[in-house]
C-alpha atoms as a PDB file:
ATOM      1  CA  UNK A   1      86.952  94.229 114.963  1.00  0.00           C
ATOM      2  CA  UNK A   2      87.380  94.135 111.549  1.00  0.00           C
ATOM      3  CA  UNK A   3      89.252  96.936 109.503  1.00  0.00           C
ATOM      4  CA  UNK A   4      87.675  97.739 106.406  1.00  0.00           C
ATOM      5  CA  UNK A   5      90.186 100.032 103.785  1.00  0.00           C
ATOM      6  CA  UNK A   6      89.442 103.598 102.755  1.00  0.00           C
ATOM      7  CA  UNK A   7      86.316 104.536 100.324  1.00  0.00           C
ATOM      8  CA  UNK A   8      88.356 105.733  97.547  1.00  0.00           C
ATOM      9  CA  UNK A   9      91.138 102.808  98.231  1.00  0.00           C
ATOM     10  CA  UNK A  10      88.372 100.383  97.305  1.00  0.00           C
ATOM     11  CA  UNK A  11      87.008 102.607  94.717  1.00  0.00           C
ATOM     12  CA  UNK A  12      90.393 102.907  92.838  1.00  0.00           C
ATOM     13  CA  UNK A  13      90.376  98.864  93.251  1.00  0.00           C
ATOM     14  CA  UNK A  14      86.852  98.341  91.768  1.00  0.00           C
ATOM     15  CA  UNK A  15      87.696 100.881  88.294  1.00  0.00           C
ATOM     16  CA  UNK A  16      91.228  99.408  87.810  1.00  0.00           C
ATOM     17  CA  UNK A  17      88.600  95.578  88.174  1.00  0.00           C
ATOM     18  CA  UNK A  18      86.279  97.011  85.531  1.00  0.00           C
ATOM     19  CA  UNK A  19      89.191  98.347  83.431  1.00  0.00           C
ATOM     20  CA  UNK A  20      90.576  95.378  83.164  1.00  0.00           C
ATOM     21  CA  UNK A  21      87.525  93.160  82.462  1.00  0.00           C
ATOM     22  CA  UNK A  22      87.127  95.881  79.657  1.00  0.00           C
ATOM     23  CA  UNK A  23      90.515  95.023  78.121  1.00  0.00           C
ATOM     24  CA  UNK A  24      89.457  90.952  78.897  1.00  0.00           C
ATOM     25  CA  UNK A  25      86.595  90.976  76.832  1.00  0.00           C
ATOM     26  CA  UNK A  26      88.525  93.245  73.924  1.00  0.00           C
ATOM     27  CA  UNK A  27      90.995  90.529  73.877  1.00  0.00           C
ATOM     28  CA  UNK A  28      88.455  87.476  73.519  1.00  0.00           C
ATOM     29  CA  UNK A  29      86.919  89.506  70.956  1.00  0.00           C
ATOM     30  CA  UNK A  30      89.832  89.790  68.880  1.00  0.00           C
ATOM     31  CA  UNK A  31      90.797  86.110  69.686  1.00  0.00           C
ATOM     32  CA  UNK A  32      87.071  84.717  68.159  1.00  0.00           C
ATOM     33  CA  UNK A  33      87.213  86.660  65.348  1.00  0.00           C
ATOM     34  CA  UNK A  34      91.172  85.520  65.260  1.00  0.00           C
ATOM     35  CA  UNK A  35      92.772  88.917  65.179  1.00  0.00           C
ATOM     36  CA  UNK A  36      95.052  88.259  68.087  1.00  0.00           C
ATOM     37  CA  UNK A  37      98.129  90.109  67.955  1.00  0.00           C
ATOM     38  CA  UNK A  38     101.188  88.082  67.538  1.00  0.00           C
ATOM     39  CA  UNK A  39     102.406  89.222  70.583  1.00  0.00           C
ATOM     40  CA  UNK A  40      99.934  87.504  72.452  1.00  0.00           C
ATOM     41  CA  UNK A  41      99.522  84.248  69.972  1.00  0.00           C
ATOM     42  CA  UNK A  42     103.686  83.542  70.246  1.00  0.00           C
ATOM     43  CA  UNK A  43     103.457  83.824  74.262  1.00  0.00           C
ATOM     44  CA  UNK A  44     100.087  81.949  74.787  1.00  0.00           C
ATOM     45  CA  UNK A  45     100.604  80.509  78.242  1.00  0.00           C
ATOM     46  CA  UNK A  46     102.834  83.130  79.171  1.00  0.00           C
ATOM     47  CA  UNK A  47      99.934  85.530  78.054  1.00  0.00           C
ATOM     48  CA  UNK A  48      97.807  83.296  79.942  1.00  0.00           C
ATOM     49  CA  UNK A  49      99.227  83.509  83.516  1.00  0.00           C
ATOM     50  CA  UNK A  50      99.823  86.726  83.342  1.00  0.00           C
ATOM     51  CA  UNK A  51      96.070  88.072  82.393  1.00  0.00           C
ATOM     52  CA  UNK A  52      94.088  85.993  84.439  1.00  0.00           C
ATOM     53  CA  UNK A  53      96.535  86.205  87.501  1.00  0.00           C
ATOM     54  CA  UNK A  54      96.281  90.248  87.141  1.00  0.00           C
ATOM     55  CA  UNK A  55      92.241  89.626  87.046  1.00  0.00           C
ATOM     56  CA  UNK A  56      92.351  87.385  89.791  1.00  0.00           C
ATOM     57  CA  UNK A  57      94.664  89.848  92.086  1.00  0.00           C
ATOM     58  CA  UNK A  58      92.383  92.818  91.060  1.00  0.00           C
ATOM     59  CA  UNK A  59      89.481  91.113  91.390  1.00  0.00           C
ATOM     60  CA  UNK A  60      89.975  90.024  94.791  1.00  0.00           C
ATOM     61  CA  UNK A  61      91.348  93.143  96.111  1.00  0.00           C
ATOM     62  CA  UNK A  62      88.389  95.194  94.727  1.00  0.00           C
ATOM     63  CA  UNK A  63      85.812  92.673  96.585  1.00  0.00           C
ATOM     64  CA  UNK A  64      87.684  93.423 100.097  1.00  0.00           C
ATOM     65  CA  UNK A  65      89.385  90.010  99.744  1.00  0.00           C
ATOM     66  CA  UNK A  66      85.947  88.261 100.953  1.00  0.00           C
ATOM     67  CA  UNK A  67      85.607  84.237 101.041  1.00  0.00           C
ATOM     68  CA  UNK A  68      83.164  82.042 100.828  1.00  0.00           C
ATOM     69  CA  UNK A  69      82.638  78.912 103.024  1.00  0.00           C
ATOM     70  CA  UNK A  70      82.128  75.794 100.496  1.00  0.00           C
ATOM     71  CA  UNK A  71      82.561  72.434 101.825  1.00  0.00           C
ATOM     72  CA  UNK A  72      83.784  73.785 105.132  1.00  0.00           C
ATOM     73  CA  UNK A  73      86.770  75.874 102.651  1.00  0.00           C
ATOM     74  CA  UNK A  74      87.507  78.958 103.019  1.00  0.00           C
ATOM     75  CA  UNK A  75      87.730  80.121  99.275  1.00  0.00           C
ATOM     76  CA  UNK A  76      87.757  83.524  98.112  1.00  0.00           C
ATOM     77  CA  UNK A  77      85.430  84.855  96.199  1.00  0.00           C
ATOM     78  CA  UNK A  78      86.024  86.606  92.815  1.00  0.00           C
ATOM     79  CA  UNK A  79      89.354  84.176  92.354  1.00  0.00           C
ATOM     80  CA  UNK A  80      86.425  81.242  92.516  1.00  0.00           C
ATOM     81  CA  UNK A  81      83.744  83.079  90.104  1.00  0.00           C
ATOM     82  CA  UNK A  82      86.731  84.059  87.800  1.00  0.00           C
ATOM     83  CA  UNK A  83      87.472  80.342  87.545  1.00  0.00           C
ATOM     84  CA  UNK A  84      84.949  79.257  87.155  1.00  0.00           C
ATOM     85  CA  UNK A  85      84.067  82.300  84.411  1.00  0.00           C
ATOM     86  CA  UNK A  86      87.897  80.818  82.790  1.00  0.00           C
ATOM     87  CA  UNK A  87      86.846  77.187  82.915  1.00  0.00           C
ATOM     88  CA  UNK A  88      83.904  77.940  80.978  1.00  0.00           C
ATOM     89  CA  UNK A  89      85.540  80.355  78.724  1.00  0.00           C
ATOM     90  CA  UNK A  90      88.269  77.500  77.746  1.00  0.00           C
ATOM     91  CA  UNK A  91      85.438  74.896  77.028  1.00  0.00           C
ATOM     92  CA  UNK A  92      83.704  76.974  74.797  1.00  0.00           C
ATOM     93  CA  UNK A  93      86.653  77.653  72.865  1.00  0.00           C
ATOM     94  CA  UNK A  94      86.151  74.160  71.149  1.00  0.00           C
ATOM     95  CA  UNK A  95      83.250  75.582  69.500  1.00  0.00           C
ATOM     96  CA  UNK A  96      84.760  78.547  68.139  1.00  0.00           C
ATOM     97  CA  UNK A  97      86.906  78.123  64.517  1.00  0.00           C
ATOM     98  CA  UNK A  98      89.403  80.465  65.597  1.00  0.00           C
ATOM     99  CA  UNK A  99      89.812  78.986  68.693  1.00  0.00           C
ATOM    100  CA  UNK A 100      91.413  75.761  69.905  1.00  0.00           C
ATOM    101  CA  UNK A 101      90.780  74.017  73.809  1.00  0.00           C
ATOM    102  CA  UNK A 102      93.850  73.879  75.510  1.00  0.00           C
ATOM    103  CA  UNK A 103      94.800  72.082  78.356  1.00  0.00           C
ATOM    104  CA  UNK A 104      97.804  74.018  78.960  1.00  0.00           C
ATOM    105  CA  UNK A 105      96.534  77.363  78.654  1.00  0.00           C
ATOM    106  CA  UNK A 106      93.991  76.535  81.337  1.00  0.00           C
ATOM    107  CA  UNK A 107      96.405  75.244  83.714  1.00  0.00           C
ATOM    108  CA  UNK A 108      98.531  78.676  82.818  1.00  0.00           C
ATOM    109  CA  UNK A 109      95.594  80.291  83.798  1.00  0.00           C
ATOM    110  CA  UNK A 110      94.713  78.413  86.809  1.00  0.00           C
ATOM    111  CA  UNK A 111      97.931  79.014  88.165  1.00  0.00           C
ATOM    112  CA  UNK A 112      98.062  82.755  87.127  1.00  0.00           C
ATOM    113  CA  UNK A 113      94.372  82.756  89.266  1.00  0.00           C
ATOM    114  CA  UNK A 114      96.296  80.623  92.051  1.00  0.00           C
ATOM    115  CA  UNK A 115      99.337  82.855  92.335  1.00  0.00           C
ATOM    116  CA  UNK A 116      97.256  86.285  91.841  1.00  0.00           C
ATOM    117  CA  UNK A 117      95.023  85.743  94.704  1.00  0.00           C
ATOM    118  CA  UNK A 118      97.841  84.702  96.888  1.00  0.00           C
ATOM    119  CA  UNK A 119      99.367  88.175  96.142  1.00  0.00           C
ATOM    120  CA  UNK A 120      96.722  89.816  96.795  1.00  0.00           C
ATOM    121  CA  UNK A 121      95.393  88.417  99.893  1.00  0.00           C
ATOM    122  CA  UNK A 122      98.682  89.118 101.652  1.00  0.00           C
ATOM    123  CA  UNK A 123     100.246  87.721 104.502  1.00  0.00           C
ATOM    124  CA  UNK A 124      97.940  86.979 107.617  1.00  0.00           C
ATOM    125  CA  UNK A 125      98.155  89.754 110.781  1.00  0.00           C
ATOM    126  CA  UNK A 126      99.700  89.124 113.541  1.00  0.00           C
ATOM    127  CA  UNK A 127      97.607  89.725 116.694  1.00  0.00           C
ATOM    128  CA  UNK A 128      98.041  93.025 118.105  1.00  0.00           C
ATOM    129  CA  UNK A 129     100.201  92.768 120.801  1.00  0.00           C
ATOM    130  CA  UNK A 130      98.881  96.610 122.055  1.00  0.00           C
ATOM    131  CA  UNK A 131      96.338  94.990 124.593  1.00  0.00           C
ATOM    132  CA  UNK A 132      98.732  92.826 126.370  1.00  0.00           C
ATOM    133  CA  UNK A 133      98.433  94.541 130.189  1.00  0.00           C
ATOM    134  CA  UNK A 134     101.342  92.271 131.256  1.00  0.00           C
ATOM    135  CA  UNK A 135     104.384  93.559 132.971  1.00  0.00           C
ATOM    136  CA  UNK A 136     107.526  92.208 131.202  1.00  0.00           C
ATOM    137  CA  UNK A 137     110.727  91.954 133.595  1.00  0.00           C
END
């Protein structure tokens, strides 16, 4: 049977999530209007990996970790959608005059997603030894 994590575990999951998608969307404001802080303009890819691999590890824990089957894959689900939400986010960048598409940053960003979900899906169980009736000599 499947264990699912306390209420207010997942609930402190889900408002650090929206938190940060607050502070995501502050920052691509800033960046379109291109009043980045320096900070974040010196350390681009650095600045990359590290936002959208926090998103991706918050973002998976606060959906339970849950996967989607796509071409007989396993692939989890708010790591995909945030992606997907990155890839798009990238491409319209060449639109933008304050904005340049960048390879790089959205390979610093797909490995940030990469790496974040792997954090926070964890290692696999082990199966519970606990129902094992067998007499060890």
């Amino acid at each position: 049977m499947k264990k699912y994590p306390p209420i207010a575990s997942q609930s402190l999951w889900i408002l650090a999530t929206v938190g940060f998608v607050g502070i995501l969307f502050v920052i691509l404001f800033f960046a379109y209007n291109g009043n980045l802080p320096a900070i974040l303009t010196q350390n681009d890819k650095l600045a990359h990996f590290v936002l959208y691999g926090t998103g991706a590890f918050l973002g998976h824990r606060s959906c339970n970790r849950r996967h989607v089957r796509l071409i007989g894959y396993g692939l989890p689900l708010f790591p995909l959608l945030f992606a997907l939400f990155t890839l798009g986010e990238e491409l319209a960048q060449a639109f933008s005059p304050n904005r340049s598409l960048d390879a790089l940053d959205l390979i610093a960003s797909f490995i940030g997603i990469a790496i974040g979900s792997w954090l926070a899906q964890g290692k696999p169980k082990q199966p519970s030894k606990s129902g094992d009736n067998s007499i060890q000599k």
